[in-house]
Protein backbone atom coordinates (compact mmCIF):
# COMPACT_ATOMS: atom_id res chain seq x y z
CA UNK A 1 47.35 13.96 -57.22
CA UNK A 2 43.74 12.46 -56.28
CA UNK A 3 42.60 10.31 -59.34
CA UNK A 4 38.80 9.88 -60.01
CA UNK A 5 38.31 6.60 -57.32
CA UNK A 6 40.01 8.90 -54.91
CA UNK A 7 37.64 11.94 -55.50
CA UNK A 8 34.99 9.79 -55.72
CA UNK A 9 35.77 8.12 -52.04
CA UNK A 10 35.93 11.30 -50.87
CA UNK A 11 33.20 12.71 -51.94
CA UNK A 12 30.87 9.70 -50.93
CA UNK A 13 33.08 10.20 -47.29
CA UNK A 14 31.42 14.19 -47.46
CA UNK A 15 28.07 13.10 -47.71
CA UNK A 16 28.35 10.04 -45.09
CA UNK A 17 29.74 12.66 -42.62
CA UNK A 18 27.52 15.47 -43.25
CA UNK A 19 24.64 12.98 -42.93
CA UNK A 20 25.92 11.52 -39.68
CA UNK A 21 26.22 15.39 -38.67
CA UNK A 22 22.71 16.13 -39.60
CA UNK A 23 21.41 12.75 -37.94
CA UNK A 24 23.09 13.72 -34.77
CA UNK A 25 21.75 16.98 -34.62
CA UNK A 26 17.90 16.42 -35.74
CA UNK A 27 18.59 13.92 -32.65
CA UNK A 28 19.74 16.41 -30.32
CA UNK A 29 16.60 18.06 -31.65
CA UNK A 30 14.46 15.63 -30.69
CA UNK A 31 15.69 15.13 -27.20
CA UNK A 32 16.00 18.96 -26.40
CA UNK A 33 11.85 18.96 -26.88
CA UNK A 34 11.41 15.31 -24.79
CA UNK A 35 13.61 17.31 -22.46
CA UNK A 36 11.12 20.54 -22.91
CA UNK A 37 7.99 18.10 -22.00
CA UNK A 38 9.96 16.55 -19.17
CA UNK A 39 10.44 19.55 -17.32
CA UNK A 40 6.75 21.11 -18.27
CA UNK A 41 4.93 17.20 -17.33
CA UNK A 42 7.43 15.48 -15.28
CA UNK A 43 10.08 17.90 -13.66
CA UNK A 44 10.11 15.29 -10.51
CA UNK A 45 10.76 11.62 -11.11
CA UNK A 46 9.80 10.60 -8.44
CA UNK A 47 6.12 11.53 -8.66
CA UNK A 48 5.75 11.01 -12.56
CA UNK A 49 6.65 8.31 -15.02
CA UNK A 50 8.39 9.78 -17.88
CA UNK A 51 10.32 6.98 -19.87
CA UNK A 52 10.23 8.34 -23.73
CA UNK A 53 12.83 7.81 -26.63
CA UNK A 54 12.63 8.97 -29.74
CA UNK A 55 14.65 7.40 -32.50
CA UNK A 56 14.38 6.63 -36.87
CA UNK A 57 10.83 8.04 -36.59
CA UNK A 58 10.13 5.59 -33.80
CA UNK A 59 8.28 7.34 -30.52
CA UNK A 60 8.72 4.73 -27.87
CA UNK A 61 8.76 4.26 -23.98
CA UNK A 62 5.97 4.67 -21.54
CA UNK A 63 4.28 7.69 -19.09
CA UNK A 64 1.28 8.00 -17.22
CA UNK A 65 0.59 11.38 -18.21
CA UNK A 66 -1.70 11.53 -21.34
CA UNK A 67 -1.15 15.15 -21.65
CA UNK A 68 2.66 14.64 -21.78
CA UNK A 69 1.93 12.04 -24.50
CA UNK A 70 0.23 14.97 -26.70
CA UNK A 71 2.24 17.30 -25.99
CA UNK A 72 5.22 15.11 -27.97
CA UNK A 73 2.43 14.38 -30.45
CA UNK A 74 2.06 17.62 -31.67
CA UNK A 75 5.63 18.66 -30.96
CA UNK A 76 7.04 15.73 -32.86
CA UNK A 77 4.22 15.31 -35.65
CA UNK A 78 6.25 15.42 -39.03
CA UNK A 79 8.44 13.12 -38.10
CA UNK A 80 7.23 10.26 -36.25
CA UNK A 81 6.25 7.42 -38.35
CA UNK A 82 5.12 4.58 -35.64
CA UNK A 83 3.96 5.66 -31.93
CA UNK A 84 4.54 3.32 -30.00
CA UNK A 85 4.55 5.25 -26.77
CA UNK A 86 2.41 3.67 -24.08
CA UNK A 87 0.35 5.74 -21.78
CA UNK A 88 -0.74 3.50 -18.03
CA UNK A 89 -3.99 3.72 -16.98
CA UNK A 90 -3.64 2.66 -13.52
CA UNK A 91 -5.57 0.06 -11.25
CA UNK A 92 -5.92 0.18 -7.88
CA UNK A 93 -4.98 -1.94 -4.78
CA UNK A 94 -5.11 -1.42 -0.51
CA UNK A 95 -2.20 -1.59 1.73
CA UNK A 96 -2.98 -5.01 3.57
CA UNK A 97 -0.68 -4.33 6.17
CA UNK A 98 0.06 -2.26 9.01
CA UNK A 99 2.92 -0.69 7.31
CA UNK A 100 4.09 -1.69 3.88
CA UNK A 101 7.57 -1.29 2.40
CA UNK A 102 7.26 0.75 -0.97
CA UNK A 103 11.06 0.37 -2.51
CA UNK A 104 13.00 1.88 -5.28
CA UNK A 105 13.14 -1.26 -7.55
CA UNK A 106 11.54 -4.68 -7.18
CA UNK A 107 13.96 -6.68 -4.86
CA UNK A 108 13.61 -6.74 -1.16
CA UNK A 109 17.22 -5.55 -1.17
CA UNK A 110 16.47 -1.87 -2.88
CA UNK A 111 16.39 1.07 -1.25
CA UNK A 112 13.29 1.99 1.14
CA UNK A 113 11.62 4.88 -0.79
CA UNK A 114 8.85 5.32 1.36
CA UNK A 115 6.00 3.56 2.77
CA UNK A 116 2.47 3.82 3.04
CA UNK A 117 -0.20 2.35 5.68
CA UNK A 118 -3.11 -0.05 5.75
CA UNK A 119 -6.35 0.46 4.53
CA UNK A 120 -4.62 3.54 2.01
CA UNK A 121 -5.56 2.78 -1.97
CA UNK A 122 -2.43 2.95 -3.96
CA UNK A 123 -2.62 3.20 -8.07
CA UNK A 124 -1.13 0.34 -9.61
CA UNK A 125 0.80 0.86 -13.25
CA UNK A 126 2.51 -2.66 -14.04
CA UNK A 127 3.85 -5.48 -12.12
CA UNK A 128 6.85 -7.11 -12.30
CA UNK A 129 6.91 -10.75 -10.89
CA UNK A 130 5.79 -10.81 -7.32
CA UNK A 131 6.02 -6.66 -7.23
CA UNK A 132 3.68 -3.63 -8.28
CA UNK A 133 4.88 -0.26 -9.25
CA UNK A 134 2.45 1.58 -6.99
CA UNK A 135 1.79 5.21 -6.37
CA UNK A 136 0.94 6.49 -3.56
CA UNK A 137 -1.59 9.22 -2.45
CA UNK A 138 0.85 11.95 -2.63
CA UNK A 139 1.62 10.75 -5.77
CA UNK A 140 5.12 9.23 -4.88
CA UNK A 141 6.49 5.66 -6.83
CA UNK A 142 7.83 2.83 -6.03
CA UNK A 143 7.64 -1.02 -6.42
CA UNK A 144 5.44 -2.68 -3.35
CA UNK A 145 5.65 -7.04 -2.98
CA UNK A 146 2.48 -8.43 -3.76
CA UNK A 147 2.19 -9.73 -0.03
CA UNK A 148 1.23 -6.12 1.27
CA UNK A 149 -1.20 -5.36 -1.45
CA UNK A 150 -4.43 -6.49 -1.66
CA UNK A 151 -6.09 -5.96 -5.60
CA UNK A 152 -8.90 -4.58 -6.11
CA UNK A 153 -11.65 -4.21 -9.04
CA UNK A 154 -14.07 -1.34 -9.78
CA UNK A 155 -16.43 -3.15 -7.86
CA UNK A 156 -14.65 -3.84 -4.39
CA UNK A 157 -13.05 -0.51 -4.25
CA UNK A 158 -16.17 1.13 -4.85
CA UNK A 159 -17.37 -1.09 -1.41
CA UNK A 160 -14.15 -0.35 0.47
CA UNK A 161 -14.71 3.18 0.02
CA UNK A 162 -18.60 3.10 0.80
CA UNK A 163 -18.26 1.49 3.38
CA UNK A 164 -17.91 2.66 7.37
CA UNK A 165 -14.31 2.92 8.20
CA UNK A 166 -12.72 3.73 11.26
CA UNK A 167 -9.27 5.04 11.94
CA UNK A 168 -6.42 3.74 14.46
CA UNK A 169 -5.25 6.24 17.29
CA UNK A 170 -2.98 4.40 19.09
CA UNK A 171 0.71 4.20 18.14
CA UNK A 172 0.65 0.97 17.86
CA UNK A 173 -1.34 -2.18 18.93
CA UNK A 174 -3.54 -5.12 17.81
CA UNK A 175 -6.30 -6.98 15.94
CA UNK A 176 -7.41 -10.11 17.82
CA UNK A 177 -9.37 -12.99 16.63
CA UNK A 178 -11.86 -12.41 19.25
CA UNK A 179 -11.08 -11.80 23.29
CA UNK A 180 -8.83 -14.79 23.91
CA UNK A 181 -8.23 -14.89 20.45
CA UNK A 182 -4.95 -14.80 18.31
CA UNK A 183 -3.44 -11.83 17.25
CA UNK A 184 -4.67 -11.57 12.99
CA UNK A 185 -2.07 -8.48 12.58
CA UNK A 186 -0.67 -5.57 14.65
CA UNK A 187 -1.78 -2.00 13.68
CA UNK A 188 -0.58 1.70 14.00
CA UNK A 189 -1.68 4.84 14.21
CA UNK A 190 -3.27 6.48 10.64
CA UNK A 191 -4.43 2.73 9.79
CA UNK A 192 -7.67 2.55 7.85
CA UNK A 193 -10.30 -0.37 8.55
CA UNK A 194 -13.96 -1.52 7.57
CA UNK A 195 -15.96 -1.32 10.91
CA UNK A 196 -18.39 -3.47 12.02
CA UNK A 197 -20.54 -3.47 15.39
CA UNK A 198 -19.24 -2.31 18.37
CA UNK A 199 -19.65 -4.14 21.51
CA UNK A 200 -18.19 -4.18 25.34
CA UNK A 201 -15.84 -2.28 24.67
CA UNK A 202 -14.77 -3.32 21.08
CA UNK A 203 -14.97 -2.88 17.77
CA UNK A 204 -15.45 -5.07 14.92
CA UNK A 205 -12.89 -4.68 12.31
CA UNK A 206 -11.88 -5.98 8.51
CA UNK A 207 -9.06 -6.02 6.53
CA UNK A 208 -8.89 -5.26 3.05
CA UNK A 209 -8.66 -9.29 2.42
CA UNK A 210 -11.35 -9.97 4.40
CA UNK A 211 -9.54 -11.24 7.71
CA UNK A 212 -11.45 -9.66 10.64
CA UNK A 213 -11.50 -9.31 14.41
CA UNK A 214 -11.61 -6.93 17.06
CA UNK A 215 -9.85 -4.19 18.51
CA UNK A 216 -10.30 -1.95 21.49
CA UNK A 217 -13.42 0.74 20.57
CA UNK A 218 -10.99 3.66 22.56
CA UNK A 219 -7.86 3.28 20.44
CA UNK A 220 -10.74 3.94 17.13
CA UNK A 221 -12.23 7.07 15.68
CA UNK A 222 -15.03 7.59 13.31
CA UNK A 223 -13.37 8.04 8.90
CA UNK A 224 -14.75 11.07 8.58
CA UNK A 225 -13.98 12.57 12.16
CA UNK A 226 -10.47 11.49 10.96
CA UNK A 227 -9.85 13.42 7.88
CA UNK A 228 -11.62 16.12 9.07
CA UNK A 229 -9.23 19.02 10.17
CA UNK A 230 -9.72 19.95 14.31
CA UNK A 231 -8.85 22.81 16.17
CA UNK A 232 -6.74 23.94 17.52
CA UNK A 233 -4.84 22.77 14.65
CA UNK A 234 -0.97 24.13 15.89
CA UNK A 235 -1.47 22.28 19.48
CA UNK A 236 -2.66 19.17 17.98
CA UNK A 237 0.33 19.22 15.45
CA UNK A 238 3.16 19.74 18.25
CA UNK A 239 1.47 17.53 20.73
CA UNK A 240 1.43 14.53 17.56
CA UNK A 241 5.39 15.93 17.01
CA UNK A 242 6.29 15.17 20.95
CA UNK A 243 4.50 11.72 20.91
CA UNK A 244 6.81 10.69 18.21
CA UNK A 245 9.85 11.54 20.51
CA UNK A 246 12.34 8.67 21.15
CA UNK A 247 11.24 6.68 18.00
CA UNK A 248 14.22 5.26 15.50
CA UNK A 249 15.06 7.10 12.58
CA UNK A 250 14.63 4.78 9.33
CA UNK A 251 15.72 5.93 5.52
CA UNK A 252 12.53 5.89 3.97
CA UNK A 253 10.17 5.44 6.77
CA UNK A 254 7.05 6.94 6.88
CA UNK A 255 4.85 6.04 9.96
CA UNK A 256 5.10 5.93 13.83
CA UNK A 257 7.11 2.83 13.89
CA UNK A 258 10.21 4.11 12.62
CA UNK A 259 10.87 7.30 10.23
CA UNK A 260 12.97 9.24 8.07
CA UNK A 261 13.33 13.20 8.99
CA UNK A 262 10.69 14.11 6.16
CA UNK A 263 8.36 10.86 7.43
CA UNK A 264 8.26 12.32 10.68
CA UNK A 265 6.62 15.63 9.62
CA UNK A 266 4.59 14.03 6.98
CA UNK A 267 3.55 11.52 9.64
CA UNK A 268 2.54 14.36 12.12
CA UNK A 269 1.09 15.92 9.70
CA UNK A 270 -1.12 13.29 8.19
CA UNK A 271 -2.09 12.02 11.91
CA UNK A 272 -3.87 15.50 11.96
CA UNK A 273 -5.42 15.43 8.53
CA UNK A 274 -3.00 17.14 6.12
CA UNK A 275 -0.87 15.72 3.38
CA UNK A 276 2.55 16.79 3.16
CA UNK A 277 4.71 15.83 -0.18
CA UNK A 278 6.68 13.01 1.05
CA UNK A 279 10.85 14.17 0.93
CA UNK A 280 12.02 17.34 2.52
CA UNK A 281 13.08 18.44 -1.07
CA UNK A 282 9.37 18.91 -2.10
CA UNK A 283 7.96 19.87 1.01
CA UNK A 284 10.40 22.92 0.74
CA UNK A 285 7.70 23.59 -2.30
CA UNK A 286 4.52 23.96 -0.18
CA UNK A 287 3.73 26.32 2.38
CA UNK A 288 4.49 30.07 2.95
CA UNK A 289 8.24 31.34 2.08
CA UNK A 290 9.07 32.78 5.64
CA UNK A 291 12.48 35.07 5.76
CA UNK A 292 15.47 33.89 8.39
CA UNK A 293 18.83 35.24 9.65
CA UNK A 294 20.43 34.39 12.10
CA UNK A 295 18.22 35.63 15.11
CA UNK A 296 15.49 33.34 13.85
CA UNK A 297 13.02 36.28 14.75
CA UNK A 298 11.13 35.80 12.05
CA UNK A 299 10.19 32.05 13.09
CA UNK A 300 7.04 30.73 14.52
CA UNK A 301 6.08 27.81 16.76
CA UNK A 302 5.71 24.98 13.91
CA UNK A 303 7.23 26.55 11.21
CA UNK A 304 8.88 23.74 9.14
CA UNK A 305 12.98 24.54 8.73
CA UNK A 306 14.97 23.25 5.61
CA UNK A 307 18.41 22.26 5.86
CA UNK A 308 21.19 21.48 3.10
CA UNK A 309 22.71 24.11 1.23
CA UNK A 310 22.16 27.39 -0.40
CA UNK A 311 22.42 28.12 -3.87
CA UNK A 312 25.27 29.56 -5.45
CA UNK A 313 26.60 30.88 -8.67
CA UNK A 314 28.11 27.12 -9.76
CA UNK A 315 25.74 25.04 -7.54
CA UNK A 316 21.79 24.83 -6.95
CA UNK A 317 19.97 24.87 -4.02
CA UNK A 318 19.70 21.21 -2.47
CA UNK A 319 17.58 20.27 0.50
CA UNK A 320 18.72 17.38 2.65
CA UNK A 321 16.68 17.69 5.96
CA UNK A 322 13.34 19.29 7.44
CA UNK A 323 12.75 20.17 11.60
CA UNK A 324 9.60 21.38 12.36
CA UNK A 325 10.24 24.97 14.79
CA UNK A 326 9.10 24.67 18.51
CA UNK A 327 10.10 28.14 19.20
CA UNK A 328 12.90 29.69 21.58
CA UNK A 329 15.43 28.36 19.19
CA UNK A 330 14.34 24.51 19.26
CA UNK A 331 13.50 22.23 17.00
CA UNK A 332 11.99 18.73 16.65
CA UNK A 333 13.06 15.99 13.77
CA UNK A 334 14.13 12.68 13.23
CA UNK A 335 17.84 12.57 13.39
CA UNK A 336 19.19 9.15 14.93
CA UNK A 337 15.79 9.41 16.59
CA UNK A 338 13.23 11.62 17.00
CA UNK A 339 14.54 14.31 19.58
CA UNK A 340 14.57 18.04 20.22
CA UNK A 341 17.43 20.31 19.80
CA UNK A 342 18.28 23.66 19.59
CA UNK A 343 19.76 25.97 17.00
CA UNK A 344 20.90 28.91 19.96
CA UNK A 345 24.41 28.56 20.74
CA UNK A 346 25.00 28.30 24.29
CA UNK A 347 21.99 25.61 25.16
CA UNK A 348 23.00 22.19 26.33
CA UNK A 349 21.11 20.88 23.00
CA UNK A 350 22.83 23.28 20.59
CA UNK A 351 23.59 21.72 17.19
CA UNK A 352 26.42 23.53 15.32
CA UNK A 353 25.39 21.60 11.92
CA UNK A 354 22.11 21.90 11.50
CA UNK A 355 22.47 26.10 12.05
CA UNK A 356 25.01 25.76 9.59
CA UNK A 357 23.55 24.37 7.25
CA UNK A 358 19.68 26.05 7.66
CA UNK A 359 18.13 27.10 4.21
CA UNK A 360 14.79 27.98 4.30
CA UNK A 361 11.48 28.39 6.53
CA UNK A 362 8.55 27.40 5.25
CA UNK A 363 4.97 28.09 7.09
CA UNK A 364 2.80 25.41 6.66
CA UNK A 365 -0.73 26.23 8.21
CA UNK A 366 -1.53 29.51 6.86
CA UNK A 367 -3.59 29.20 3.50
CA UNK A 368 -3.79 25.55 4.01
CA UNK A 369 -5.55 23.89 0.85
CA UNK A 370 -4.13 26.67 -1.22
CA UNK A 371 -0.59 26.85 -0.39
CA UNK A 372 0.24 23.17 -1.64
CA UNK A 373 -0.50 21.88 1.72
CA UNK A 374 -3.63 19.15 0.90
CA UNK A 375 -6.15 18.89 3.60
CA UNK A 376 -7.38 15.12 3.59
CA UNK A 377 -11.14 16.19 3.47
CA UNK A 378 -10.68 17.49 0.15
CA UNK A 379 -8.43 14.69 -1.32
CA UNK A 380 -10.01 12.69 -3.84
CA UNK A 381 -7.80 9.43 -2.84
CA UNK A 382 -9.52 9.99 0.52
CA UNK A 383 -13.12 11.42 -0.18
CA UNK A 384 -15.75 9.14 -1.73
């Protein structure tokens, strides 16, 4: 038989546990809508920063997205009691190098995410000792050393993008002091620099920091010839694809020294004034849905392929690797290297894997501008 102290501690017991059970639901709550808002804002981490809590009436964390930030505002309005969410306004900054190294935390021994190339403006969000969490053009993330990265204010990026720029063409080469000078930095194709006069057969040149020299005028073109699309568009974009062939394949790598399979058709692409998302998982996004089987009728000459696997009644889809189609069954990417292979059984070249494992087709030029494929003329990290 229960006395009265024993009811009692029971009853107190009843009310502990059916408040626990009512705090852990109204906090399931709460994260299914920062969950909602996640997937409406900030479905892809890797583009947006989305770092919210919500706990004792407390609305913590940090995002860049202001309209993310309202959305949990109004969602979450009777019960927060402090916000104390932060929304980054970013600052700006210019890759000072030929090719910087944007990685997935701030060490030197993280993962390569991606990289960008000199002369591009990057956002900045926050640093972190000697690193920057940067964000690139195409909106990707990562943490960049302070050694590639020259800061900027309002008032010298509004100069840097006034003034005349020209554009490397060469795959790779150099900035000299002056004609018997020392080398002040090496250069690749897609670099960005301030221009000065040309003479003899040279142009004048500046770095973001200021360091100048010169380079040869024929490896140069005009800014605005640059990110200005030319025709005929397809030729230029296989003939930028071939020159790439031979070149080491690098995780993360996203330039003509050394790429990653979705680097390589970003690179091509970019070298002929269109942005691509960076990772073969969101360029499957862009572009025109084109139907395959397994005649590969359907394909055109530099169609981009998807490979990884299909979705299925337990699994999703997940994309692993991108070719771009050079028709007749071949394909060009950045697999050990970049090299052409084919997808017809039978050729010398014939790749067993990557047929098995082809998802999707994806046209990229038709629409362009519309279809998620960004031409550089109309990018506002690119037009002043």
């Amino acid at each position: 038989m229960i006395g009265k102290s024993g009811f009692f501690f029971l009853l107190c017991l009843g009310l502990i546990t059916s408040c626990q059970t009512d705090r852990k639901e109204m906090g399931d709550q709460y994260a299914k809508v920062i969950d909602n808002i996640r997937q409406t804002y900030a479905p892809d981490k890797r583009v947006a920063i989305y770092d919210v809590t919500f706990a004792d009436g407390v609305l913590k964390g940090e995002t860049n997205l202001p309209d993310a930030k309202k959305s949990l505002l109004d969602s979450l309005h009777d019960f927060i009691k402090t916000d104390s969410l932060a929304v980054l306004k970013p600052s700006y900054g210019l890759v000072n190098v030929s090719v910087c190294n944007i990685r997935s935390l701030p060490k030197h021994s993280a993962e390569l995410s991606t990289q960008s190339l000199l002369g591009t403006i990057l956002r900045i969000y926050k640093k972190d000792a000697g690193w920057y969490l940067v964000q690139t053009p195409d909106d990707y993330l990562g943490w960049l050393d302070s050694g590639a990265l020259q800061l900027t204010d309002p008032e010298k990026l509004s100069r840097w993008e006034l003034a005349k720029k020209v554009v490397v063409t060469e795959s790779f080469d150099f900035i000299y002091a002056g004609r018997e000078g020392q080398v002040v930095t090496d250069v690749v194709a897609g670099d960005i620099l301030e221009a000065g006069d040309e003479m003899d057969g040279f142009r004048q040149v500046k770095l973001p920091d200021g360091r100048s020299g010169i380079i040869s005028a024929d490896i140069v073109i005009s800014y605005d010839k640059f990110i200005t699309l030319k025709e005929p568009l397809l030729n230029n974009i296989l003939q930028t694809a071939h020159e790439m062939m031979g070149r080491p394949y690098l995780w993360g790598g996203t330039s003509g020294k050394a790429m990653d399979c979705s680097g390589f058709t970003k690179t091509v692409y970019y070298l002929n004034a269109l942005e691509l998302p960076r990772d073969a998982s969101q360029q499957v996004q862009v572009g025109m849905e084109v139907e395959i089987d397994s005649t590969l009728q359907n394909l055109e000459t530099g169609d981009l392929l998807f490979f990884g696997n299909k979705a299925t009644a337990t699994q999703k889809e997940r994309i692993t690797h991108v070719a771009m189609y050079l028709g007749d069954g071949k394909i060009i990417h950045a697999s050990d290297r970049v090299q052409i292979e084919s997808l017809k059984r039978g050729d010398p070249d014939f790749t067993e894997r990557r047929l098995k494992t082809l998802v999707r087709a994806k046209r990229m030029l038709d629409n362009i501008g519309e279809n998620g494929v960004k031409k550089l003329e109309e990018h506002p990290m690119y037009v002043f």
